[in-house]
Protein backbone atom coordinates (compact mmCIF):
# COMPACT_ATOMS: atom_id res chain seq x y z
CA UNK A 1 56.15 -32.28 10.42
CA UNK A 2 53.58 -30.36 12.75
CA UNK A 3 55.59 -27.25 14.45
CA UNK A 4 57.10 -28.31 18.00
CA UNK A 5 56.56 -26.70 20.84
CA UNK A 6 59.42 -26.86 23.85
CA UNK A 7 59.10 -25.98 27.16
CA UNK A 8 63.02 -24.65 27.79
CA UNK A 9 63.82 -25.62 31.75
CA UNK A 10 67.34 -24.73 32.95
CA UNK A 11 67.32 -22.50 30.00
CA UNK A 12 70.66 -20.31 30.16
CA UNK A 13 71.11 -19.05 27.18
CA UNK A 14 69.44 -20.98 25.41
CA UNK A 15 71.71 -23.77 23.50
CA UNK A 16 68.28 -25.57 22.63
CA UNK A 17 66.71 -22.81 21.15
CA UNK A 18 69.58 -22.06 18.69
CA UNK A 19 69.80 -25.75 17.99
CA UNK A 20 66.15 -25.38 16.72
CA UNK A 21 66.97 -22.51 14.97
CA UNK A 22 69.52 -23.83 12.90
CA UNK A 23 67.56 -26.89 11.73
CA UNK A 24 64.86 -24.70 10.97
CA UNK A 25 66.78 -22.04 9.46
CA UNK A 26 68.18 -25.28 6.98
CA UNK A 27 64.85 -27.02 6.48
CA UNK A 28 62.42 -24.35 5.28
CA UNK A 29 58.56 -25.94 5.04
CA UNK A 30 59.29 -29.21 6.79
CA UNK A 31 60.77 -28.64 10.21
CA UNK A 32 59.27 -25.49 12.52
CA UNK A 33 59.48 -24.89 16.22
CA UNK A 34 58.41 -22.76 18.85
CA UNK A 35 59.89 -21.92 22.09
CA UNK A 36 56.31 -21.65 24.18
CA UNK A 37 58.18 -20.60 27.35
CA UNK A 38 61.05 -21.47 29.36
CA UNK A 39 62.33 -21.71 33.12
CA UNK A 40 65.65 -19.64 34.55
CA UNK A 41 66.53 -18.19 37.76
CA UNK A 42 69.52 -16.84 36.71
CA UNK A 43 69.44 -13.09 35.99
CA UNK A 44 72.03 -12.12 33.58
CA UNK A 45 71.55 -15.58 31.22
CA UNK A 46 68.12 -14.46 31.17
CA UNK A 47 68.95 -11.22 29.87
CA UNK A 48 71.37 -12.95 27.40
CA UNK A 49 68.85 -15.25 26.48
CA UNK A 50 66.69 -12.49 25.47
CA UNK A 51 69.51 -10.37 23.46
CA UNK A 52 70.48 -13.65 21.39
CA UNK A 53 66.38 -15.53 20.42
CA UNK A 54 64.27 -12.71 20.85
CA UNK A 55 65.78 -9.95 18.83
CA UNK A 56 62.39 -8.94 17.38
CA UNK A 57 60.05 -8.96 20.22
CA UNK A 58 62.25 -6.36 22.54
CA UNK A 59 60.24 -3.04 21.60
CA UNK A 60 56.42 -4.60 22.20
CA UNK A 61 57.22 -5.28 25.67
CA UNK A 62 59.21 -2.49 26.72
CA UNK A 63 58.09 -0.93 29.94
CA UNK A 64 59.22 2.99 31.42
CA UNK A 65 57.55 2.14 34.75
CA UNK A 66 59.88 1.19 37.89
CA UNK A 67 57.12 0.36 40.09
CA UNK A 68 55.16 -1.67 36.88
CA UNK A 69 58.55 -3.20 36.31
CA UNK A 70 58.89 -4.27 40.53
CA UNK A 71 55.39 -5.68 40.43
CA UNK A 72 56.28 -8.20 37.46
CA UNK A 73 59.52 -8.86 38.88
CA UNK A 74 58.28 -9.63 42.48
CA UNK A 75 56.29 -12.62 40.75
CA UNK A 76 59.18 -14.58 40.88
CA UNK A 77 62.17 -15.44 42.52
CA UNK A 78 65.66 -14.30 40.99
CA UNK A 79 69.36 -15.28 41.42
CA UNK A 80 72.70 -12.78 40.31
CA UNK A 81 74.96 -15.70 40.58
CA UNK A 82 73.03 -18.52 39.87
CA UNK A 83 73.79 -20.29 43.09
CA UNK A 84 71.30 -18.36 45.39
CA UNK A 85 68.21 -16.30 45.18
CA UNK A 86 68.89 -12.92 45.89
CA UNK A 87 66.39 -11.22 48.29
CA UNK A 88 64.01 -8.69 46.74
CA UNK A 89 64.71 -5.54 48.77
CA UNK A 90 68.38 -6.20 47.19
CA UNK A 91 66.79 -6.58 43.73
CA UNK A 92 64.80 -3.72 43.95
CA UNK A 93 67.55 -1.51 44.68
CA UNK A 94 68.93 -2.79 41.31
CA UNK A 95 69.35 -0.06 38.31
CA UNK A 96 66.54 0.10 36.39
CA UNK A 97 68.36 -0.40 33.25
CA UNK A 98 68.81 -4.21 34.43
CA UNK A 99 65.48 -4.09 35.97
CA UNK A 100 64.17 -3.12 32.52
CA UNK A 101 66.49 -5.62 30.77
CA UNK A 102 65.29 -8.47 32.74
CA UNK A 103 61.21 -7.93 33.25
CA UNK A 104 61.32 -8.07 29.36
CA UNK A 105 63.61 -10.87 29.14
CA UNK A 106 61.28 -12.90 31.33
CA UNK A 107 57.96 -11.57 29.07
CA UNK A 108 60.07 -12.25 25.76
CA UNK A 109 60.68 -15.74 26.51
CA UNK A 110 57.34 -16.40 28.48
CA UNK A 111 59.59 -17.66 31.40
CA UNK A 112 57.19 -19.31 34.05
CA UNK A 113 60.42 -18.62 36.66
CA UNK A 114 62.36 -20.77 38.74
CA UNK A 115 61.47 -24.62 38.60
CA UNK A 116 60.94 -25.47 42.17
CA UNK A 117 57.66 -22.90 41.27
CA UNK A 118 56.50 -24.46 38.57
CA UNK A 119 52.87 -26.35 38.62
CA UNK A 120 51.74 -28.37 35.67
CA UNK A 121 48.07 -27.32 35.97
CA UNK A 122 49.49 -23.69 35.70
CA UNK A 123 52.26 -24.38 33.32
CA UNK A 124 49.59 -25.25 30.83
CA UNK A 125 47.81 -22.40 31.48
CA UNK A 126 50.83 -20.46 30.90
CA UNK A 127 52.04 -22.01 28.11
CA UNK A 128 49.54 -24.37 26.15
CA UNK A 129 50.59 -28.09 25.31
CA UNK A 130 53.94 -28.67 24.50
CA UNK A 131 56.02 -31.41 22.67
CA UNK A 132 59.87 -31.50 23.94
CA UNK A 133 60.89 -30.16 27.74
CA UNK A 134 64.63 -30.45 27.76
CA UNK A 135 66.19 -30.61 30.84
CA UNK A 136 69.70 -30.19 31.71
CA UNK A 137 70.09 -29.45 35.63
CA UNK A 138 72.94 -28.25 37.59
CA UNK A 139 75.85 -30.11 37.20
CA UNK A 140 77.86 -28.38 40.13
CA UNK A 141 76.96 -31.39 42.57
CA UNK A 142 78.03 -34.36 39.98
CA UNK A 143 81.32 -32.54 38.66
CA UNK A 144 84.43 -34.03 40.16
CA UNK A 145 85.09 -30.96 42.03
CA UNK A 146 81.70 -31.17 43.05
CA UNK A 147 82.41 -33.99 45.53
CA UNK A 148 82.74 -31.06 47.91
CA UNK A 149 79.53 -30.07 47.24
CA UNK A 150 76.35 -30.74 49.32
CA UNK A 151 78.19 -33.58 51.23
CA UNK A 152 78.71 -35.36 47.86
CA UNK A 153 75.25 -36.42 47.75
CA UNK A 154 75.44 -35.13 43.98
CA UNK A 155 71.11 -35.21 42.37
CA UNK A 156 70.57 -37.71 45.09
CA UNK A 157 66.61 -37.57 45.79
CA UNK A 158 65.94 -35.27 48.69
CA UNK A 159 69.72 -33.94 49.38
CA UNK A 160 68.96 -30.57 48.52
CA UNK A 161 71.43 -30.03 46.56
CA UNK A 162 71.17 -27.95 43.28
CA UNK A 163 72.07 -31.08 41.13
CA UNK A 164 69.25 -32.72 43.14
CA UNK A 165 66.74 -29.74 41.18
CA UNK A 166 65.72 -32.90 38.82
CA UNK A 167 63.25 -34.15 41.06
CA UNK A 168 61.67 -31.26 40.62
CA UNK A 169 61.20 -32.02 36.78
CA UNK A 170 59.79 -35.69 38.42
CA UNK A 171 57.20 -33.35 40.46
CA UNK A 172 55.98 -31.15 37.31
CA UNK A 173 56.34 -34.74 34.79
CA UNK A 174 54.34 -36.72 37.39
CA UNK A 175 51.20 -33.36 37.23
CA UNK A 176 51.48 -33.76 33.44
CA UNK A 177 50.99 -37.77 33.69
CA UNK A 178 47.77 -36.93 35.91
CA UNK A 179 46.57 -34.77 33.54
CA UNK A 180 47.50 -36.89 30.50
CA UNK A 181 49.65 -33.87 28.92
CA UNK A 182 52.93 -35.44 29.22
CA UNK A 183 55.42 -34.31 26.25
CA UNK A 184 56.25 -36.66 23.49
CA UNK A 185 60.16 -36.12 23.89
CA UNK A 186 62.42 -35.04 26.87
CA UNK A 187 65.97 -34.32 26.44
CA UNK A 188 68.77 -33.67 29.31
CA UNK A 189 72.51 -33.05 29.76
CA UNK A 190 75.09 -33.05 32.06
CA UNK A 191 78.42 -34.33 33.14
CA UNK A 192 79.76 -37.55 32.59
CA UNK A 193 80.25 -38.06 36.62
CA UNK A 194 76.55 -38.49 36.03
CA UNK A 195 76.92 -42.42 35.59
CA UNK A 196 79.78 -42.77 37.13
CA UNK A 197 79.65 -45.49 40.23
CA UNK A 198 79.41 -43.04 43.06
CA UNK A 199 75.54 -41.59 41.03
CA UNK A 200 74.90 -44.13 39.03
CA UNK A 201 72.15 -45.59 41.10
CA UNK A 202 70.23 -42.36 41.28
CA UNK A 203 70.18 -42.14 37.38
CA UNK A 204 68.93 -45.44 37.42
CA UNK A 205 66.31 -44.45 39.96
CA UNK A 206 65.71 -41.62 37.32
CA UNK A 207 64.99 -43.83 34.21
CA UNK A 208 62.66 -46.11 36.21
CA UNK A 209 60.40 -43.33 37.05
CA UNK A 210 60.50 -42.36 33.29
CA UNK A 211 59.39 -46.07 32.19
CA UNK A 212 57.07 -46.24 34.55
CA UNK A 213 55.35 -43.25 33.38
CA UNK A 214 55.77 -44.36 29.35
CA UNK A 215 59.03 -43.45 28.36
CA UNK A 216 61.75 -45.18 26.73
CA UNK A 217 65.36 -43.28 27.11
CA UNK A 218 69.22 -43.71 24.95
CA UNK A 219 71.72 -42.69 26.77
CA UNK A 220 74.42 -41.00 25.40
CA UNK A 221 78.04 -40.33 25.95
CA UNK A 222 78.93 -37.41 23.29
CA UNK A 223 82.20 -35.68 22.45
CA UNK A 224 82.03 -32.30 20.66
CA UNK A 225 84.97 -33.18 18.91
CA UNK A 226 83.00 -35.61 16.88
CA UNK A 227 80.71 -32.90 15.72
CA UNK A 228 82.14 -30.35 14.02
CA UNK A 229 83.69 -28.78 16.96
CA UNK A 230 87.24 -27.84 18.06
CA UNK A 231 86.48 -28.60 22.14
CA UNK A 232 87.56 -31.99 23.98
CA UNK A 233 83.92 -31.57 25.58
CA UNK A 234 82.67 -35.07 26.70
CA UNK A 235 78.75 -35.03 28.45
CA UNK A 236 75.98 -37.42 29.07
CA UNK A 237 72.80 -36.92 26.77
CA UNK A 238 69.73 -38.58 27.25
CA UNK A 239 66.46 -39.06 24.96
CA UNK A 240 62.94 -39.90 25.69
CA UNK A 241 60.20 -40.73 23.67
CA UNK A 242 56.76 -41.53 24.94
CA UNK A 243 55.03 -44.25 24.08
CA UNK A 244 57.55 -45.14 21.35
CA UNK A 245 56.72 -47.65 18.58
CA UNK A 246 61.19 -47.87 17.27
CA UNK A 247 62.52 -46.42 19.82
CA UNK A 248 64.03 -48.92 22.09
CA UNK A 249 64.76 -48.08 26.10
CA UNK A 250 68.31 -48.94 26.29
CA UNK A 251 68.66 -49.23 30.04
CA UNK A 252 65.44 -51.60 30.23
CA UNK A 253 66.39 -53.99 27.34
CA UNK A 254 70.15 -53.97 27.47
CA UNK A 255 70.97 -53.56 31.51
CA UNK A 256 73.51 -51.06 29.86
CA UNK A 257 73.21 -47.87 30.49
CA UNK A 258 74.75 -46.08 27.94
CA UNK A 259 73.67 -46.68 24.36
CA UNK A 260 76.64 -47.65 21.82
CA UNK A 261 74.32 -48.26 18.52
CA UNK A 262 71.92 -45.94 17.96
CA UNK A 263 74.11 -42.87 18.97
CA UNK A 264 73.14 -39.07 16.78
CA UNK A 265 74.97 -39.12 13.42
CA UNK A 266 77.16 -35.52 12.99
CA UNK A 267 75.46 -33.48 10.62
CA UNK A 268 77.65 -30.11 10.99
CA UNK A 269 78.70 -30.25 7.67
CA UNK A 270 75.00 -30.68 6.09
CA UNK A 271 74.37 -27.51 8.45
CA UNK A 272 77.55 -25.96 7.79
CA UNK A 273 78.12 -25.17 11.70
CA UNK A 274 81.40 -27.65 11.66
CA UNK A 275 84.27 -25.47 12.78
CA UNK A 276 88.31 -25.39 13.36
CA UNK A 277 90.23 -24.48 16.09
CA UNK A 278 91.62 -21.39 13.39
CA UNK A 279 87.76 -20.49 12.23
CA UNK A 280 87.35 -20.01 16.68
CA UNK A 281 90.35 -17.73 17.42
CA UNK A 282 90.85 -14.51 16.70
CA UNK A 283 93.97 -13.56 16.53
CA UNK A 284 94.67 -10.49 13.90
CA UNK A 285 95.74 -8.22 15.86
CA UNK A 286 95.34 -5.64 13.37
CA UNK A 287 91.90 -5.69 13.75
CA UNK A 288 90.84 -3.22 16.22
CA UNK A 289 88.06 -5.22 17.73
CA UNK A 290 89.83 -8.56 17.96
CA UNK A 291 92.65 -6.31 19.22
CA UNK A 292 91.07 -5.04 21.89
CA UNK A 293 89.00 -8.40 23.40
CA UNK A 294 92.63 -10.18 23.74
CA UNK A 295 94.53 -7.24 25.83
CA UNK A 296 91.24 -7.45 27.46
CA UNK A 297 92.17 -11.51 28.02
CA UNK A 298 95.79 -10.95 28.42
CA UNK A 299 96.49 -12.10 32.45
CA UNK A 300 98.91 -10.00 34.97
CA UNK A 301 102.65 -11.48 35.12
CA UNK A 302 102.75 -13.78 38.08
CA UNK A 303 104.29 -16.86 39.17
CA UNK A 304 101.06 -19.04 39.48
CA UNK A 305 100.44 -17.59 36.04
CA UNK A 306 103.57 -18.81 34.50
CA UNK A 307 102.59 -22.03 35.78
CA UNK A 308 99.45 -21.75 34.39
CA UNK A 309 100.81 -21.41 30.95
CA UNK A 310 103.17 -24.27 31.07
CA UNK A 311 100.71 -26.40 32.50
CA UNK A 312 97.91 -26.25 29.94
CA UNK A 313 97.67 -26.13 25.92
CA UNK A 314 98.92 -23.39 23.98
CA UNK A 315 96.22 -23.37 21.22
CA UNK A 316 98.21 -20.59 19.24
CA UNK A 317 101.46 -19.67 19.10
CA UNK A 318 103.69 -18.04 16.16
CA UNK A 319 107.50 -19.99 17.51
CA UNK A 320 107.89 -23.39 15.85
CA UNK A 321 109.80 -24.17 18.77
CA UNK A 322 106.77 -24.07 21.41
CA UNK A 323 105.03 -26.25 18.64
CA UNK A 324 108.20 -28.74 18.94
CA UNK A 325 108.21 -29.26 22.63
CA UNK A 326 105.11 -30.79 22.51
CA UNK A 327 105.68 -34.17 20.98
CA UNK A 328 102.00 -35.81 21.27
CA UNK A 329 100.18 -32.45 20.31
CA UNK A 330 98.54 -32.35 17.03
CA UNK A 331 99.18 -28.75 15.49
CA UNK A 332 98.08 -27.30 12.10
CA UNK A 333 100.35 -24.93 10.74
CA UNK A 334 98.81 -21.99 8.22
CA UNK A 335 100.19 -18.58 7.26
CA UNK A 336 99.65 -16.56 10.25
CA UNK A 337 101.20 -19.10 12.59
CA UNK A 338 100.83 -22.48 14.77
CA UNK A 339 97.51 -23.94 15.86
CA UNK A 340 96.28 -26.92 18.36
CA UNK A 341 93.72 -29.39 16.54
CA UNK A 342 91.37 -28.58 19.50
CA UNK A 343 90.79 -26.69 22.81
CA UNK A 344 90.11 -28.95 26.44
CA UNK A 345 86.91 -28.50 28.12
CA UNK A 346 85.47 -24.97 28.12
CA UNK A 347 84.52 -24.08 31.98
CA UNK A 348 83.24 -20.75 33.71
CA UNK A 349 86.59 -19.51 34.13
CA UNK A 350 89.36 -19.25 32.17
CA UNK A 351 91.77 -17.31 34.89
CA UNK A 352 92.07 -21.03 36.23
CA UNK A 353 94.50 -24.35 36.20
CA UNK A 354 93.36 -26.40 34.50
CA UNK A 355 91.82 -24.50 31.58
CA UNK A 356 90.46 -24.81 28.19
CA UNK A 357 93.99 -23.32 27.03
CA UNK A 358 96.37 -20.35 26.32
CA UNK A 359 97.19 -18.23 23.49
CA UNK A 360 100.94 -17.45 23.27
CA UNK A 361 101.26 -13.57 22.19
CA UNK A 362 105.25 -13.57 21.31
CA UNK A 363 106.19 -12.95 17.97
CA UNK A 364 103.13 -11.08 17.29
CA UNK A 365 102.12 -6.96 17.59
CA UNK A 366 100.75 -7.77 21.30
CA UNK A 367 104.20 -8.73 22.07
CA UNK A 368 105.93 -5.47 21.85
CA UNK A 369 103.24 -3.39 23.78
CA UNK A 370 104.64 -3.76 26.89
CA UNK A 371 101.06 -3.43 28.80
CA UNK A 372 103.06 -2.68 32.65
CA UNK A 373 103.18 -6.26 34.66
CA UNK A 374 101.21 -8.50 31.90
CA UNK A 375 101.87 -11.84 31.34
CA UNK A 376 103.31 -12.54 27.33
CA UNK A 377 100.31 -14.65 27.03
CA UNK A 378 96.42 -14.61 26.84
CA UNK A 379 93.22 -16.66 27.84
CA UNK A 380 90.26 -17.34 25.97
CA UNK A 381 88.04 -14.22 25.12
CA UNK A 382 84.29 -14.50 26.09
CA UNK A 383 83.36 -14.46 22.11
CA UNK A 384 85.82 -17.39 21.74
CA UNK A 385 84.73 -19.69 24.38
CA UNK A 386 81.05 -19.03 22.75
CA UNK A 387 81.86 -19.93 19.43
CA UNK A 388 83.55 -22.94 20.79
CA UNK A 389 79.95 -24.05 22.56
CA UNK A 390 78.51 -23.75 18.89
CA UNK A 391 76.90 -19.79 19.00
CA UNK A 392 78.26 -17.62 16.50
CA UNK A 393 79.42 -13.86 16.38
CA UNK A 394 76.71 -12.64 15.77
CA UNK A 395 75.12 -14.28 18.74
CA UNK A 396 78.00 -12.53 21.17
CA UNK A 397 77.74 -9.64 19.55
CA UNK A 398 73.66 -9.30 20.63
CA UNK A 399 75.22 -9.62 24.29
CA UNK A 400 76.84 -6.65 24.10
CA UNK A 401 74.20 -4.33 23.25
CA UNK A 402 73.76 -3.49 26.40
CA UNK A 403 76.96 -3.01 27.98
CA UNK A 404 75.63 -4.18 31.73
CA UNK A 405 76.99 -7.90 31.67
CA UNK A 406 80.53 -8.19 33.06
CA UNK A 407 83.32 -10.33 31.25
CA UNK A 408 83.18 -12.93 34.14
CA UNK A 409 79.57 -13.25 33.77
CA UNK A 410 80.11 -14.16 29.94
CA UNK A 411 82.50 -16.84 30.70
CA UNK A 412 80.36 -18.45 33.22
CA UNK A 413 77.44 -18.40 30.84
CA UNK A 414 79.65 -20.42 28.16
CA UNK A 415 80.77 -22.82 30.59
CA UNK A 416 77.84 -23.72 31.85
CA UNK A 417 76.36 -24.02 28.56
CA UNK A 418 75.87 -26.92 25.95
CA UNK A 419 77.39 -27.76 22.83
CA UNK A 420 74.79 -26.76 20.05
CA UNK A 421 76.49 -29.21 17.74
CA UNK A 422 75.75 -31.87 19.60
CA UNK A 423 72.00 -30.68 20.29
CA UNK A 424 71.20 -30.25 16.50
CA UNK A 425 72.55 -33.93 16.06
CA UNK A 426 69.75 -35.12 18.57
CA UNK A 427 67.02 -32.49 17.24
CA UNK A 428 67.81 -33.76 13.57
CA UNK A 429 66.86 -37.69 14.91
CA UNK A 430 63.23 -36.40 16.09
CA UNK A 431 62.48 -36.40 12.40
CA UNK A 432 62.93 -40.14 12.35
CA UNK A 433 61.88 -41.35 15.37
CA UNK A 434 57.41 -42.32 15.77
């Protein structure tokens, strides 16, 4: 198989990318890939981006030069929350340590900027021919709670909204088309509110455009759980393949959206990426570092707090009797204590109701240090909620290097991140599929 090339839009922090990695990593001589650029607004999953797939470029990019590092930087528009640009006499009053972190993020990962930007005459100028652009868009306009969002008009054509960013990827696919350079495969996710009834008519607008233009698209309905990891995670996925010869369009043949047949086999175990809920937490205390990211987790003592953690699943806990209240709860029991088969859906926040779920600290060493108003209790650390979305520790641990992204800023960048299991499933079908 010829290497791939992928053009990484919505990029974050890069879920595709370490998808591609893995396969590769497992199928040495027949699979290769290349990242030829990508497109992110966001400042701080840029930089994260760059920490976790670009280890060994940092040093040949590396810049001294504030004003150098302002020129580059004014090229593009930028966003510290991810929501809205940020203005660039703001940015440029930015340390220069971030400043520095994020012009060679952006030179790393040849990132063409944000995607309302992007031109396909000068994206292949930028970045060559490429075979995949994946595509997962804001989902902060189709999420239940984002029916109070942009007048609920969710990725409606023309609302505006930030769901509404994939007509954008209609713009740059319909430049390609003109200049016959469209990509062999697209891939996209997002939230199951996707297809429900209230948006369902604007995905099917969607797929239209794509057949029209010589693509056949599955649609899938995934859950993490079913491969190989420990997160009730449920999300639409959906492949296209240009000008496919056994590949069938499911929406065009069937009238069904959502394809039930062909769906991506689990292959975690052939990759050895398949995890448990006990291989996720970390919860020896002893250990100093493990120690110190739960007190770090570990909420104040308050009444909506109580609530919190007797309104959402204790994934851990050493008392039998927590395990016993809980008569429809599957729990595993090993040496060290009680655990929950799996965690609910991992979101930007954890200091929330509902969450993914709690960590009960009685009966073990956390317990008796009596940290002054703290709950007995934790959340989910930041390096937990990424090795539920598939990364690894040594993946977190590449964030840290560089001790300017916040705590918060690591959960959000989880959250709004995709399931890697799932994404190697779908990457290992491309080998199959003419």
């Amino acid at each position: 198989m010829k290497k791939l090339k992928v053009f990484e839009t919505f990029a974050g922090i890069g879920a595709q990318h370490k998808a591609l990695s893995i396969i590769k990593k497992n199928n040495k001589g027949s699979f290769d890939f290349e990242v030829s650029g990508t497109s992110e607004w966001d400042v701080w999953a840029n930089i994260s981006y760059d920490k976790i797939h670009n280890e060994n470029k940092k040093l040949a990019n590396l810049n001294n030069d504030l004003e150098d590092t302002l020129d580059f930087l004014g090229k593009f528009t930028h966003s510290m929350d991810s929501k809205k640009p940020i203005s660039f006499n703001s940015f440029k009053n930015k340390e220069f340590k971030l400043l520095q972190n994020l012009e060679l993020s952006m030179k790393n990962s040849n990132n063409q900027g944000s995607i309302v930007e992007i031109k396909a005459k000068d994206l292949l100028k930028n970045i060559g021919d490429f075979d995949i652009l994946t595509y997962s868009f804001p989902c902060q306009d189709l999420s239940v709670a984002g029916s109070f969002h942009g007048f609920n008009q969710g990725m409606k054509k023309g609302s505006g909204t930030r769901s509404g960013l994939l007509w954008e990827i209609e713009r740059i696919l319909k430049g390609l088309h003109k200049l016959n350079k469209l990509p062999k495969f697209l891939l996209l996710e997002n939230v199951k509110n996707m297809i429900s009834e209230r948006h369902k008519e604007d995905y099917i607008d969607w797929l239209n455009f794509l057949h029209s233009i010589g693509y056949n698209t599955q649609t899938y309905l995934l859950n993490s759980l079913n491969y190989g990891i420990p997160q009730s995670r449920e999300r639409v996925y959906a492949l296209s393949v240009l000008n496919a010869k056994d590949f069938r369009d499911t929406f065009i043949d069937t009238k069904s959206i959502i394809e039930k047949c062909n769906i991506p086999k689990d292959v975690s175990t052939k990759y050895g990426i398949n995890k448990t809920i006990k291989d996720v937490l970390k919860v020896n205390y002893d250990d100093k570092l493990e120690r110190m990211e739960a007190i770090e987790a570990r909420p104040n003592k308050t009444p909506s707090r109580k609530r919190m953690y007797n309104g959402n699943p204790v994934l851990f806990t050493k008392r039998k009797s927590e395990v016993l209240k809980y008569k429809n709860r599957k729990y595993e029991e090993y040496e060290n204590g009680f655990y929950l088969s799996n965690s609910r859906t991992v979101t930007t926040k954890q200091d929330r109701h509902p969450n993914a779920g709690v960590i009960d600290l009685k009966g073990t060493s956390l317990e008796s240090e009596k940290l002054s108003g703290k709950a007995n209790y934790r959340f989910l650390t930041p390096r937990e909620t990424f090795l539920l979305m598939g990364f690894d520790d040594d993946d977190f641990d590449k964030t840290l290097k560089n001790d300017i992204i916040k705590k918060e800023i690591l959960y959000r960048q989880a959250g709004n991140s995709i399931v890697v299991n799932v994404l190697v499933a779908i990457f290992d079908m491309l080998k199959d599929v003419k």
